[in-house]
C-alpha atoms as a PDB file:
ATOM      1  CA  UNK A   1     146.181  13.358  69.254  1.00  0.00           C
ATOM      2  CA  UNK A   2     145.811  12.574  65.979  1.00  0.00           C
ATOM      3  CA  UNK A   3     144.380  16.015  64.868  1.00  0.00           C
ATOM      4  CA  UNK A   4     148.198  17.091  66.510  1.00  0.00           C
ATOM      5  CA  UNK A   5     149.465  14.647  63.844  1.00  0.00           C
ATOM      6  CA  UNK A   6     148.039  15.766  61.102  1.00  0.00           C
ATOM      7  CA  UNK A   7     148.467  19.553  61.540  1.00  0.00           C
ATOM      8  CA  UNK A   8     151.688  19.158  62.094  1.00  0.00           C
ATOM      9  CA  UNK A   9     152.616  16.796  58.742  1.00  0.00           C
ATOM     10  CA  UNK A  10     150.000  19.755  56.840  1.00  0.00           C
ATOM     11  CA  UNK A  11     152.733  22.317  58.320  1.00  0.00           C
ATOM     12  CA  UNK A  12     155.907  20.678  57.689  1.00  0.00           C
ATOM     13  CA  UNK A  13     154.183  20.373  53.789  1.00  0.00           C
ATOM     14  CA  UNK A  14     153.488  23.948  53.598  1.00  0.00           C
ATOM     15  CA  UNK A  15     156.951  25.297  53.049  1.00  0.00           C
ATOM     16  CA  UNK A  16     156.327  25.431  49.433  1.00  0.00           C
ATOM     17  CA  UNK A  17     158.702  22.150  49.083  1.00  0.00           C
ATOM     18  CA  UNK A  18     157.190  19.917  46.077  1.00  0.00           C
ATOM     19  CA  UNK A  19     157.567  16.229  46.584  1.00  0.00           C
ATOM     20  CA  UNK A  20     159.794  14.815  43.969  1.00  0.00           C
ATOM     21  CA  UNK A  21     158.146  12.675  41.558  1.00  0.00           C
ATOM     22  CA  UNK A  22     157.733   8.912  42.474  1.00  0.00           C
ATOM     23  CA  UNK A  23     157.912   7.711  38.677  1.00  0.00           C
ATOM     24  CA  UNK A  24     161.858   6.453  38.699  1.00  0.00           C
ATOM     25  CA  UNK A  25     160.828   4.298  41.623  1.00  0.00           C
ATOM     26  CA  UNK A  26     157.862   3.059  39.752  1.00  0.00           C
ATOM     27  CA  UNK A  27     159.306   2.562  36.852  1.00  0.00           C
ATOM     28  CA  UNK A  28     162.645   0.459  38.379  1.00  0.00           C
ATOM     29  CA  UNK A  29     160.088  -1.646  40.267  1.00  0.00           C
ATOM     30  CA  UNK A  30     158.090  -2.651  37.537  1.00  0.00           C
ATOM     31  CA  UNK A  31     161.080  -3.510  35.304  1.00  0.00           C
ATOM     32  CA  UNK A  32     162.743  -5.255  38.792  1.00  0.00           C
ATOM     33  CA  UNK A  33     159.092  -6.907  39.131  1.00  0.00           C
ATOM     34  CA  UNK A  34     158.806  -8.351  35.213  1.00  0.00           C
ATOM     35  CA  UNK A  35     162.812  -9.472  35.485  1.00  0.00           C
ATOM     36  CA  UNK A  36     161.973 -11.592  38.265  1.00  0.00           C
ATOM     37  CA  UNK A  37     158.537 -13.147  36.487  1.00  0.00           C
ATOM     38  CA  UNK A  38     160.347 -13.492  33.513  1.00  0.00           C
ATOM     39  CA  UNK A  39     163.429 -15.810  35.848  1.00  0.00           C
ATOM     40  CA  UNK A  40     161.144 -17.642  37.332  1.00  0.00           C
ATOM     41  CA  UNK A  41     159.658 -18.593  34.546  1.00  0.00           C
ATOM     42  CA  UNK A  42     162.490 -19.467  32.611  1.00  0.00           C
ATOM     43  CA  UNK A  43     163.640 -21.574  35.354  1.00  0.00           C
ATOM     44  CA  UNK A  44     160.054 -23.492  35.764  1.00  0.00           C
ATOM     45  CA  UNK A  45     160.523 -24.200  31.742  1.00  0.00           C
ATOM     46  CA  UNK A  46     164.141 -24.945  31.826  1.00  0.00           C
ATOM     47  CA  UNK A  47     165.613 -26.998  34.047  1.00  0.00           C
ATOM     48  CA  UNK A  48     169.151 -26.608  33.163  1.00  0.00           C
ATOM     49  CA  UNK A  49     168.287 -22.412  33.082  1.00  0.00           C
ATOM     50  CA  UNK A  50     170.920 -21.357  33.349  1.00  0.00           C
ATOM     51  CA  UNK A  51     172.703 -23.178  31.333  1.00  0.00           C
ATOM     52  CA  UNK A  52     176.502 -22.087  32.581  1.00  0.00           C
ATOM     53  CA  UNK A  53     177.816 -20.998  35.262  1.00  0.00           C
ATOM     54  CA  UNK A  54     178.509 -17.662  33.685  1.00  0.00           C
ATOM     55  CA  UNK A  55     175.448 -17.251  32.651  1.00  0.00           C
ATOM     56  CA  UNK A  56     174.468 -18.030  36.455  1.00  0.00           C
ATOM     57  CA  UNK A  57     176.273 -15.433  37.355  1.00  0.00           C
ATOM     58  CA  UNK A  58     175.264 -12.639  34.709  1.00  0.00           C
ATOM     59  CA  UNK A  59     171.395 -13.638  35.933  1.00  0.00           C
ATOM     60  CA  UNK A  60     171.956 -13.250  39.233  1.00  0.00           C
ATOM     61  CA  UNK A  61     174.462  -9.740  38.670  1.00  0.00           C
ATOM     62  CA  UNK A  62     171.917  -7.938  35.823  1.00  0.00           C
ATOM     63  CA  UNK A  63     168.908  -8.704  39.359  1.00  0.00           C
ATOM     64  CA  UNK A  64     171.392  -7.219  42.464  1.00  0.00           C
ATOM     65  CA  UNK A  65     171.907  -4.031  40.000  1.00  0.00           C
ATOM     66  CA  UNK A  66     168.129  -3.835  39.071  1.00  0.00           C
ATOM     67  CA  UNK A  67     167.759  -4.073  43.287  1.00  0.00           C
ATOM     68  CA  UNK A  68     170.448  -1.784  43.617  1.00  0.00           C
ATOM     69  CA  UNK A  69     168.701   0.477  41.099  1.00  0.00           C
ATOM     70  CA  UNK A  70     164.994   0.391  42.693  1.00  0.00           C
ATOM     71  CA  UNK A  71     166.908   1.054  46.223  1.00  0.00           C
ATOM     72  CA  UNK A  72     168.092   4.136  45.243  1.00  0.00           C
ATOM     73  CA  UNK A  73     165.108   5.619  43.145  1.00  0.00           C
ATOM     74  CA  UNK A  74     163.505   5.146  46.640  1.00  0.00           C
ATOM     75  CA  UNK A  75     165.850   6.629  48.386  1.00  0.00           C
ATOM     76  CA  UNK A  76     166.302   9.937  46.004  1.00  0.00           C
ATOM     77  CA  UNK A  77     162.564  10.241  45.204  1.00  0.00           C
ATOM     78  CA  UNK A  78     161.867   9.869  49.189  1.00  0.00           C
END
């Protein structure tokens, strides 16, 4: 069965498609990845981090666009 599988995925690849590069997704990951190391650090170190509630909110909008951004590298280099 799975020698069925695998012919089949080597087929559907053979149409002379290339896969699109993976790098946009790597690259918003990693930047996603050191924004969140680099929050939870700052809040380990600060207590009062941060410090207003606009800044609250700016933290927590600049990481749902950084998701948003790594969601939809995947999704276009899929």
């Amino acid at each position: 069965m799975w020698h069925a599988v695998l012919t089949l995925a080597a087929a559907a690849n053979e149409d002379g498609a290339a896969e699109p590069s993976k790098a946009p997704f790597y690259i918003a990951g990693l930047v996603l990845t050191a924004y969140a190391v680099v929050v939870a650090a700052l809040g380990i170190v600060k207590h009062d981090f941060p410090a207003s509630r606009g800044a609250a909110t700016g933290v927590i909008g600049l990481g749902g666009l950084l998701v948003l951004a790594t969601m939809a590298s995947t999704i276009l280099t899929s």
